[in-house]
C-alpha atoms as a PDB file:
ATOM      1  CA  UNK A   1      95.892 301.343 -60.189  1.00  0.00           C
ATOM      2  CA  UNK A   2      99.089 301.054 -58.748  1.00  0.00           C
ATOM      3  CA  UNK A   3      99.582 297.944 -58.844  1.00  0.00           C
ATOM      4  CA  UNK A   4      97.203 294.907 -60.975  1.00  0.00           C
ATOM      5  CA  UNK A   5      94.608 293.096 -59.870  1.00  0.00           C
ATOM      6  CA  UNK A   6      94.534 289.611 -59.114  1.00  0.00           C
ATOM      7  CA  UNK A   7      91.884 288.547 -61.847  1.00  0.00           C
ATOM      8  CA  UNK A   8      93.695 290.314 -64.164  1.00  0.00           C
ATOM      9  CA  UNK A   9      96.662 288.516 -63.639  1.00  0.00           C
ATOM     10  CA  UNK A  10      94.416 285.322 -63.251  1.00  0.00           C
ATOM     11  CA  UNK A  11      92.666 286.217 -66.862  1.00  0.00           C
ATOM     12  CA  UNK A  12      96.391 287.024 -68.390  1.00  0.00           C
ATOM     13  CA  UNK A  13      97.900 284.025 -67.675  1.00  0.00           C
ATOM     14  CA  UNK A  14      94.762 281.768 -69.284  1.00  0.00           C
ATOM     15  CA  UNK A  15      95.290 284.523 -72.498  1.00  0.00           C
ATOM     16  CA  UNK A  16      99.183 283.688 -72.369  1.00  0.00           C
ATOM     17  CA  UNK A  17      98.304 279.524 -72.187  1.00  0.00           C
ATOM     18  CA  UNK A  18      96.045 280.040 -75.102  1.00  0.00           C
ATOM     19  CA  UNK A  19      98.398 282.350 -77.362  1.00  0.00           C
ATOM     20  CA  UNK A  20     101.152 279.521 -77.368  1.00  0.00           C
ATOM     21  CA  UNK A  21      99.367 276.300 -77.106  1.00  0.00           C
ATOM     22  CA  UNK A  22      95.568 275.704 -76.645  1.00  0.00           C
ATOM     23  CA  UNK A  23      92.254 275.517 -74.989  1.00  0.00           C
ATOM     24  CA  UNK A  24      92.944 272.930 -73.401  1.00  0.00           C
ATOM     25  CA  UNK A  25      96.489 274.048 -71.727  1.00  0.00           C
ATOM     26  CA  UNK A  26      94.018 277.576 -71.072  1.00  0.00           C
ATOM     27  CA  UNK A  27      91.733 275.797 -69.254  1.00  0.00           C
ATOM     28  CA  UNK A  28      94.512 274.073 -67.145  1.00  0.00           C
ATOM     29  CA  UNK A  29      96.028 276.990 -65.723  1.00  0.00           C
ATOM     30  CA  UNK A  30      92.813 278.616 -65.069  1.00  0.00           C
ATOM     31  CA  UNK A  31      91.800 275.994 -62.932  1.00  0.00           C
ATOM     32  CA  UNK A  32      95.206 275.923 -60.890  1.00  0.00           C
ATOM     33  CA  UNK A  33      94.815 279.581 -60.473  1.00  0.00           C
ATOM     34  CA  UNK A  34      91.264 280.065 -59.477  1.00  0.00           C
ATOM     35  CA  UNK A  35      91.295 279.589 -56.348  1.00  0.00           C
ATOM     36  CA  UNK A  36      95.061 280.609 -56.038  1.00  0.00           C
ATOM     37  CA  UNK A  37      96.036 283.894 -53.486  1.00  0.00           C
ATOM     38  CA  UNK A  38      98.157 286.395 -55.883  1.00  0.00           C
ATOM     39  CA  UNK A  39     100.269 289.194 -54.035  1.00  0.00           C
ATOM     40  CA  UNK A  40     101.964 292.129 -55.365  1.00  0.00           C
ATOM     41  CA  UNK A  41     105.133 293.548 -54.461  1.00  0.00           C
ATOM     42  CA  UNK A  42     105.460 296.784 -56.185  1.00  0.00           C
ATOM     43  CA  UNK A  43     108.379 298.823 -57.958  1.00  0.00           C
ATOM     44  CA  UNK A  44     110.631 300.954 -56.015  1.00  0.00           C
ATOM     45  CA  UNK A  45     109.177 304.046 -57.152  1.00  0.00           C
ATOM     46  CA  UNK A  46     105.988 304.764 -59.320  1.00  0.00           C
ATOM     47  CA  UNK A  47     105.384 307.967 -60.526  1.00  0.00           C
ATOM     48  CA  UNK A  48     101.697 308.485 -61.789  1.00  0.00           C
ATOM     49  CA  UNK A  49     100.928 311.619 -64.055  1.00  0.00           C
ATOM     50  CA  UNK A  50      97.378 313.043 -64.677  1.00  0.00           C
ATOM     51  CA  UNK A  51      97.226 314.385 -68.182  1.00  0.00           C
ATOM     52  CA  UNK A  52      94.385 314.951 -70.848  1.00  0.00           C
ATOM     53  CA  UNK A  53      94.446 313.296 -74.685  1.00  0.00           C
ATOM     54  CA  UNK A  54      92.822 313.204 -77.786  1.00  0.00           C
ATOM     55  CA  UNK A  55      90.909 310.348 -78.411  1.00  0.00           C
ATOM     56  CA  UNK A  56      88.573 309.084 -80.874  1.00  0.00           C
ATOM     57  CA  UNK A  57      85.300 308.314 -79.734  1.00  0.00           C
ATOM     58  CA  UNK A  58      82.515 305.855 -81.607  1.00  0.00           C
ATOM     59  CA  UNK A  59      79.637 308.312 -82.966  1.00  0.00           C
ATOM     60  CA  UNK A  60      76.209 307.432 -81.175  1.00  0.00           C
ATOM     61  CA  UNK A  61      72.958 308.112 -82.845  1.00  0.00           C
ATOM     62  CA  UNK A  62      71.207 309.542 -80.250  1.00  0.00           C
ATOM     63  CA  UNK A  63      67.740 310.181 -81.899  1.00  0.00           C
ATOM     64  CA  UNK A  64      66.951 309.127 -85.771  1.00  0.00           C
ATOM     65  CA  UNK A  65      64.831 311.788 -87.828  1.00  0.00           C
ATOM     66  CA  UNK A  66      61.263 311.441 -88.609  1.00  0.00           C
ATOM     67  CA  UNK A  67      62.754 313.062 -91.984  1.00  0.00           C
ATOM     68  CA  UNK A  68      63.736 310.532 -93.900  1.00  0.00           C
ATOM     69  CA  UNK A  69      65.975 312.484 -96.000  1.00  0.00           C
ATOM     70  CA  UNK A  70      67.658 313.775 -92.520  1.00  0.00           C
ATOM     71  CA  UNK A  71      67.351 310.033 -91.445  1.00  0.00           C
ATOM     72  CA  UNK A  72      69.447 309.003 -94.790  1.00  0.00           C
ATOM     73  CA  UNK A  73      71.725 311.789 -94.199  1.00  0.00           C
ATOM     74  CA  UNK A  74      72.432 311.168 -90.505  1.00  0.00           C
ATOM     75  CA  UNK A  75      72.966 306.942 -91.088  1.00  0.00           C
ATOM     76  CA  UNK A  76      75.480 307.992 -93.799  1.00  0.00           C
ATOM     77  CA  UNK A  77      77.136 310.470 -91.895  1.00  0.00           C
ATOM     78  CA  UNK A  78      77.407 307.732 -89.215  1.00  0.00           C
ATOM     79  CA  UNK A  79      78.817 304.753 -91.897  1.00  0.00           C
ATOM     80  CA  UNK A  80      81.288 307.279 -93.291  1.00  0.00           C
ATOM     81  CA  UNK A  81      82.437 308.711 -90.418  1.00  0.00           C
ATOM     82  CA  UNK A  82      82.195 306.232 -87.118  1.00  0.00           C
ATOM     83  CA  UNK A  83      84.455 307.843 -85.081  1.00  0.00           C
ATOM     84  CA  UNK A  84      84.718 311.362 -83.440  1.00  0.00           C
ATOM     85  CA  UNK A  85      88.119 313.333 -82.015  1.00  0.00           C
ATOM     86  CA  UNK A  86      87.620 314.349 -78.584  1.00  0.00           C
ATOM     87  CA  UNK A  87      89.074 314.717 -75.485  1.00  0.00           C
ATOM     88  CA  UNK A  88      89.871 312.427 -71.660  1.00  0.00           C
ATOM     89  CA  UNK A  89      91.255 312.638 -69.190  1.00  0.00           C
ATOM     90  CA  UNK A  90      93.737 309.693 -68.196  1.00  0.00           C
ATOM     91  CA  UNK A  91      96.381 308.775 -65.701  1.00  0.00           C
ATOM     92  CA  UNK A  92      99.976 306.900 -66.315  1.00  0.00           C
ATOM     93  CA  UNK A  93     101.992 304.961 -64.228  1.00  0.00           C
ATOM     94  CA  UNK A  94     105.507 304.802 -64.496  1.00  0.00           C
ATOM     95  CA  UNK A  95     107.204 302.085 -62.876  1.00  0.00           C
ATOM     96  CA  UNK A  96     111.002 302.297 -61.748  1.00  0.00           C
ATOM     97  CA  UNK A  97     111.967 298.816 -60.925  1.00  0.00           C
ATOM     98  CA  UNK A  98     110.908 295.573 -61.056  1.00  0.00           C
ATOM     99  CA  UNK A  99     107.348 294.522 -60.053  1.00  0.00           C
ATOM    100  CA  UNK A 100     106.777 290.944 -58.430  1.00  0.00           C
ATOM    101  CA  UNK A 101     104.142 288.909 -58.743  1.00  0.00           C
ATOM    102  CA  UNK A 102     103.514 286.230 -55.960  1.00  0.00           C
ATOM    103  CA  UNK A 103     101.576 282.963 -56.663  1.00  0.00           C
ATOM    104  CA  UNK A 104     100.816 280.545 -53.547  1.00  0.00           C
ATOM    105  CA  UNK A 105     102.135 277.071 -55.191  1.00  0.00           C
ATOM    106  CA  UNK A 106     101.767 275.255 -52.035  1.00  0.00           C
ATOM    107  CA  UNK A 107      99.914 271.761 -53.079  1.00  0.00           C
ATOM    108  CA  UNK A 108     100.461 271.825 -56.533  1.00  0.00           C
ATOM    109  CA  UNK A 109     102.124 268.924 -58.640  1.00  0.00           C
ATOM    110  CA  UNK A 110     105.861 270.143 -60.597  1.00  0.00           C
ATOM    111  CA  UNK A 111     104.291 270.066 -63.585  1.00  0.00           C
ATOM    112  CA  UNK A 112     101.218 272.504 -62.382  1.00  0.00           C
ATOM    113  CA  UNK A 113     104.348 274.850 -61.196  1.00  0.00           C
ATOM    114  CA  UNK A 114     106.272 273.953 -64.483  1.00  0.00           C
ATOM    115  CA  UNK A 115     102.590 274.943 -66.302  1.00  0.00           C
ATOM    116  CA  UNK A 116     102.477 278.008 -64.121  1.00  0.00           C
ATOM    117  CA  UNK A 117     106.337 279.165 -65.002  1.00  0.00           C
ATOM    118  CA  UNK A 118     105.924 278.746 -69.018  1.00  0.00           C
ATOM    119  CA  UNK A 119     102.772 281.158 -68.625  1.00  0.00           C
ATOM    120  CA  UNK A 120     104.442 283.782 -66.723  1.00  0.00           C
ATOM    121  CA  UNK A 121     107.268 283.615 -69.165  1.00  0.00           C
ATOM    122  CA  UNK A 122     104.790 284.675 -72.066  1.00  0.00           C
ATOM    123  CA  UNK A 123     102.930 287.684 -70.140  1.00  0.00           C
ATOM    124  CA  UNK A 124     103.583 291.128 -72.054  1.00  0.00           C
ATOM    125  CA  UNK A 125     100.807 292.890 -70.966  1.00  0.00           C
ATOM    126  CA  UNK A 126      98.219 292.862 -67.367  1.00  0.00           C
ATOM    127  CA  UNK A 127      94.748 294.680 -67.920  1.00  0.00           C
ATOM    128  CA  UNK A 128      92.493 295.956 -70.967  1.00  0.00           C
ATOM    129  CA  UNK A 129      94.446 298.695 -71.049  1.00  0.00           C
ATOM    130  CA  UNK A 130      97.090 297.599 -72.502  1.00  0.00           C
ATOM    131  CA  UNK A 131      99.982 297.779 -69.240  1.00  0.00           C
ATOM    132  CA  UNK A 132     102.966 296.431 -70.707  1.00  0.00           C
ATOM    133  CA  UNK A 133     105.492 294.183 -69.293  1.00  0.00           C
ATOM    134  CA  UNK A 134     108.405 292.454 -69.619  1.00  0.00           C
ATOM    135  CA  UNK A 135     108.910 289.099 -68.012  1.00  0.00           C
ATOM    136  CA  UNK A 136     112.398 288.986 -66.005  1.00  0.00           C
ATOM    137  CA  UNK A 137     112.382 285.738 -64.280  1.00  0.00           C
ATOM    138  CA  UNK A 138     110.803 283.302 -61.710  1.00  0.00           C
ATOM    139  CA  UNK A 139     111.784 281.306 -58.768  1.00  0.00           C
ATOM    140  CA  UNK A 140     110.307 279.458 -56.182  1.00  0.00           C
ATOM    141  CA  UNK A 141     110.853 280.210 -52.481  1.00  0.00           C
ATOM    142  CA  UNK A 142     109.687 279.589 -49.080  1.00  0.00           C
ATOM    143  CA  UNK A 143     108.962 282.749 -47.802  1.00  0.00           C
ATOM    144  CA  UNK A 144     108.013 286.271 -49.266  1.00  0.00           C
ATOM    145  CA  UNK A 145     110.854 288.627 -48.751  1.00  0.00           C
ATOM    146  CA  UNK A 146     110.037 292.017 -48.706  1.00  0.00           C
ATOM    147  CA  UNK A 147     106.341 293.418 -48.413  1.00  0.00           C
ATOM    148  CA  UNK A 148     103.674 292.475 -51.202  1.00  0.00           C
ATOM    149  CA  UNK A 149     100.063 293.608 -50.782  1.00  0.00           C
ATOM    150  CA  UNK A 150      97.532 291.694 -48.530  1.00  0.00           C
ATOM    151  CA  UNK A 151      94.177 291.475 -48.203  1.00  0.00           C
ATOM    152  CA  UNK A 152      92.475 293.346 -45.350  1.00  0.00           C
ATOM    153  CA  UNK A 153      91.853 291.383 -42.146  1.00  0.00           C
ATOM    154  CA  UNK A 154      94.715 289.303 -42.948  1.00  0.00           C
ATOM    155  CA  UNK A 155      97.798 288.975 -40.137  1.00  0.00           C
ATOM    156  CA  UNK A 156     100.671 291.272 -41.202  1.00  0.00           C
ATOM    157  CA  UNK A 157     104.140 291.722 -39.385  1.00  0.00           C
ATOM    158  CA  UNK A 158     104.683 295.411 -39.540  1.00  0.00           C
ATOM    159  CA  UNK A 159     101.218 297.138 -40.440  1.00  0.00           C
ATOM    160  CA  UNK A 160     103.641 300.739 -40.283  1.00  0.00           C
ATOM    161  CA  UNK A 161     104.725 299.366 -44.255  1.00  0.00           C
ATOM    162  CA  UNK A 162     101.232 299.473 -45.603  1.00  0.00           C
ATOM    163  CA  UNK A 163     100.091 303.476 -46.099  1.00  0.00           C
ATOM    164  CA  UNK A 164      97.595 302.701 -49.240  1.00  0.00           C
ATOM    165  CA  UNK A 165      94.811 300.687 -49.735  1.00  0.00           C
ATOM    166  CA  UNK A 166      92.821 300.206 -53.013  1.00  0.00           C
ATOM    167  CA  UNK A 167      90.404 297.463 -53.962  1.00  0.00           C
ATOM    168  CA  UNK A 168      91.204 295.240 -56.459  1.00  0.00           C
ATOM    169  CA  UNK A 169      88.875 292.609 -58.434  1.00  0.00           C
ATOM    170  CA  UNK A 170      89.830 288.620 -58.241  1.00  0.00           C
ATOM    171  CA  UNK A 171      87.700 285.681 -59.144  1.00  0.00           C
ATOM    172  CA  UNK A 172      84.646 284.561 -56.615  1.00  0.00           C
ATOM    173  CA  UNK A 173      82.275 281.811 -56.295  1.00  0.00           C
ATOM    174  CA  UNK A 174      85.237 279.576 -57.783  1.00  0.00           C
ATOM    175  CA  UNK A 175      82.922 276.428 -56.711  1.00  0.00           C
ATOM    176  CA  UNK A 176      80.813 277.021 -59.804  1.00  0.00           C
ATOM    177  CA  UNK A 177      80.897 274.583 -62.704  1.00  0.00           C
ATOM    178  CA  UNK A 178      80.641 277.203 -65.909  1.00  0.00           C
ATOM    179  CA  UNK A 179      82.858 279.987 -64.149  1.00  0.00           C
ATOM    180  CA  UNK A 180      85.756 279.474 -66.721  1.00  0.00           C
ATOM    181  CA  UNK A 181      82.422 280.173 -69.613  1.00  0.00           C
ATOM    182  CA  UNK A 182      81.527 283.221 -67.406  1.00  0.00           C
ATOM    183  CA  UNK A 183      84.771 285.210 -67.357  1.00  0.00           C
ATOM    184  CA  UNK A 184      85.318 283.876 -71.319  1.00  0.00           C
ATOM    185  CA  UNK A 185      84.578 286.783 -73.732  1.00  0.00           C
ATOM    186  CA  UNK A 186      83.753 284.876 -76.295  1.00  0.00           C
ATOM    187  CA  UNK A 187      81.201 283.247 -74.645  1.00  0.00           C
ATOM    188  CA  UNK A 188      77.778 284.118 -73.884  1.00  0.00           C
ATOM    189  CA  UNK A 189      77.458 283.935 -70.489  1.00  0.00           C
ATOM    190  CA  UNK A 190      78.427 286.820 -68.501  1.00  0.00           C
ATOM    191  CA  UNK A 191      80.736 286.851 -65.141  1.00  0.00           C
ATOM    192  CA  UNK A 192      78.509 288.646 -62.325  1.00  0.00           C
ATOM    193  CA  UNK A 193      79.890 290.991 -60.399  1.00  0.00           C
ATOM    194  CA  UNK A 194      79.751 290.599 -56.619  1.00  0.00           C
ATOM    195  CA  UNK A 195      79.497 286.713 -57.271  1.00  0.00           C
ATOM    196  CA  UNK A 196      81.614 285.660 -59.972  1.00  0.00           C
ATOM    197  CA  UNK A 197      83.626 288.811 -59.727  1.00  0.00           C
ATOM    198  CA  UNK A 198      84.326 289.974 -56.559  1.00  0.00           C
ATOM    199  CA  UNK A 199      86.364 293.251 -54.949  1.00  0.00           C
ATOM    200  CA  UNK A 200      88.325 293.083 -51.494  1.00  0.00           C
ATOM    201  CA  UNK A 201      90.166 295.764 -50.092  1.00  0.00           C
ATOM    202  CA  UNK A 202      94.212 295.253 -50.006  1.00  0.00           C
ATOM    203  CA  UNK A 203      97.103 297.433 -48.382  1.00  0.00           C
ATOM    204  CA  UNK A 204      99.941 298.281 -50.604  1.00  0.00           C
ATOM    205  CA  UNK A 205     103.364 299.219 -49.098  1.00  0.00           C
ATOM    206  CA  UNK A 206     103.506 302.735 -51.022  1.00  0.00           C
ATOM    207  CA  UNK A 207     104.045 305.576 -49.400  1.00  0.00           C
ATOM    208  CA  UNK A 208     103.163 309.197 -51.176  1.00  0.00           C
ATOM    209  CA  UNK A 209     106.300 311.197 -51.050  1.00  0.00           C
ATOM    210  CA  UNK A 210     105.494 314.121 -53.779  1.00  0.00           C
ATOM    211  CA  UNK A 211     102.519 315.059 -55.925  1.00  0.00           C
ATOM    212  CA  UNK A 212     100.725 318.772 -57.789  1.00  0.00           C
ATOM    213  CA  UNK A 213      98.135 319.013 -60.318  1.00  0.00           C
ATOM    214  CA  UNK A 214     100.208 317.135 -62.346  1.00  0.00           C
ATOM    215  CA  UNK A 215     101.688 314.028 -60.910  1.00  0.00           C
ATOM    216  CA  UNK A 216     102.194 311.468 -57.897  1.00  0.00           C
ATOM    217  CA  UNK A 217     105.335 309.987 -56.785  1.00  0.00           C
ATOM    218  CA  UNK A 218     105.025 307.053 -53.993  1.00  0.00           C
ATOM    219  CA  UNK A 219     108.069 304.982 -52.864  1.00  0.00           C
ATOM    220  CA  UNK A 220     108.136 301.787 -51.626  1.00  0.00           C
ATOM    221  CA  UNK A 221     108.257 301.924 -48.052  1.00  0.00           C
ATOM    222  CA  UNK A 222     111.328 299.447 -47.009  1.00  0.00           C
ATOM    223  CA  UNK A 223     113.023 301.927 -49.390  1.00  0.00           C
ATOM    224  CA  UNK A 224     114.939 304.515 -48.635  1.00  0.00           C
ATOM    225  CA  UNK A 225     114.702 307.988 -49.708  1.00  0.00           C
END
């Protein structure tokens, strides 16, 4: 991904509410943001290399013996011994710059922006796998300066910005009552995809300038070469 997804950004600002203060501050942001439009205005440069590592895999059992002395053996084998070395494949993104996150405030209360601004400011990381960040700052402003992503369909000034497109995951059906219990998990309800997980296709304003077998460079396309 080259640049996060909305619900993750959603789901790691309710994780940053929670780490500092409580459910109850959690469950305040997550409702201000649920329904919120998040844009992305992405680094300079990003420079994604495809490489392969060794990982370590949990053991499956994949058919118990009728032996049981084999049986014995092979649960032993499995409680000793959980985890096997092997091999994926995997792709990093290196960002050079700073990456923006947009959040429409318009109709919210200071205090729901003030809310919004102390949960940014204790973000370190965006997705499960573990893309690490450093907060830098936040202001509020009228209008978006530079390009950001956008959702497909939606009015753009210069289309010629936008060469990529990916689809990235946000929050649906926000009108229902237990969707905060859906995307908790801890909790025993699951989120549904399609319904209370959706995906919608958005341009990004990267532009691939250089790749081989072993990485991708795209720049930012109101930058210059």
């Amino acid at each position: 991904m080259l640049v996060p997804t909305p619900y993750a950004f959603k789901l790691a600002m309710v994780d940053a509410a929670f780490r500092y203060s409580d459910l109850k501050h959690a469950k305040q942001v997550f409702n201000i943001l649920c329904q919120r439009s998040i844009r992305f205005q992405p680094p300079k440069r990003s420079v994604v290399t495809n490489t392969f590592i060794k990982i370590m895999r949990r053991r499956e059992l994949k058919s118990k013996s009728k032996d049981p002395v084999v049986a014995a053996k092979q649960i032993e084998e499995l409680t000793n011994s959980p985890y096997i070395q092997t091999i994926a494949y995997r792709e990093f993104c290196f960002f050079e710059g700073i990456l923006k996150v947009a959040i429409h405030v318009e109709g919210l209360t200071r205090s729901e922006v003030q809310l919004l601004r102390k949960a940014a400011a204790h973000i370190n990381y965006l997705g499960k796998r573990g893309s690490f960040m450093q907060y830098y700052g936040d202001e509020v402003v009228e209008h978006l300066v530079g390009p950001f992503t956008v959702r497909m369909g939606e009015p753009v000034d210069n289309i010629g910005q936008y060469y990529l497109g990916q689809f990235l995951d946000d929050l649906g059906n926000t009108a229902s009552k237990d969707l905060f219990e859906r995307v908790n998990p801890y909790s025993e309800k699951r989120a549904e995809l399609h319904k209370h997980r959706i995906f919608e296709h958005h341009l990004i304003p990267y532009k691939q300038v250089r790749s081989s077998h072993r990485y991708t460079e795209y720049l930012r396309t109101d930058c210059a070469t």
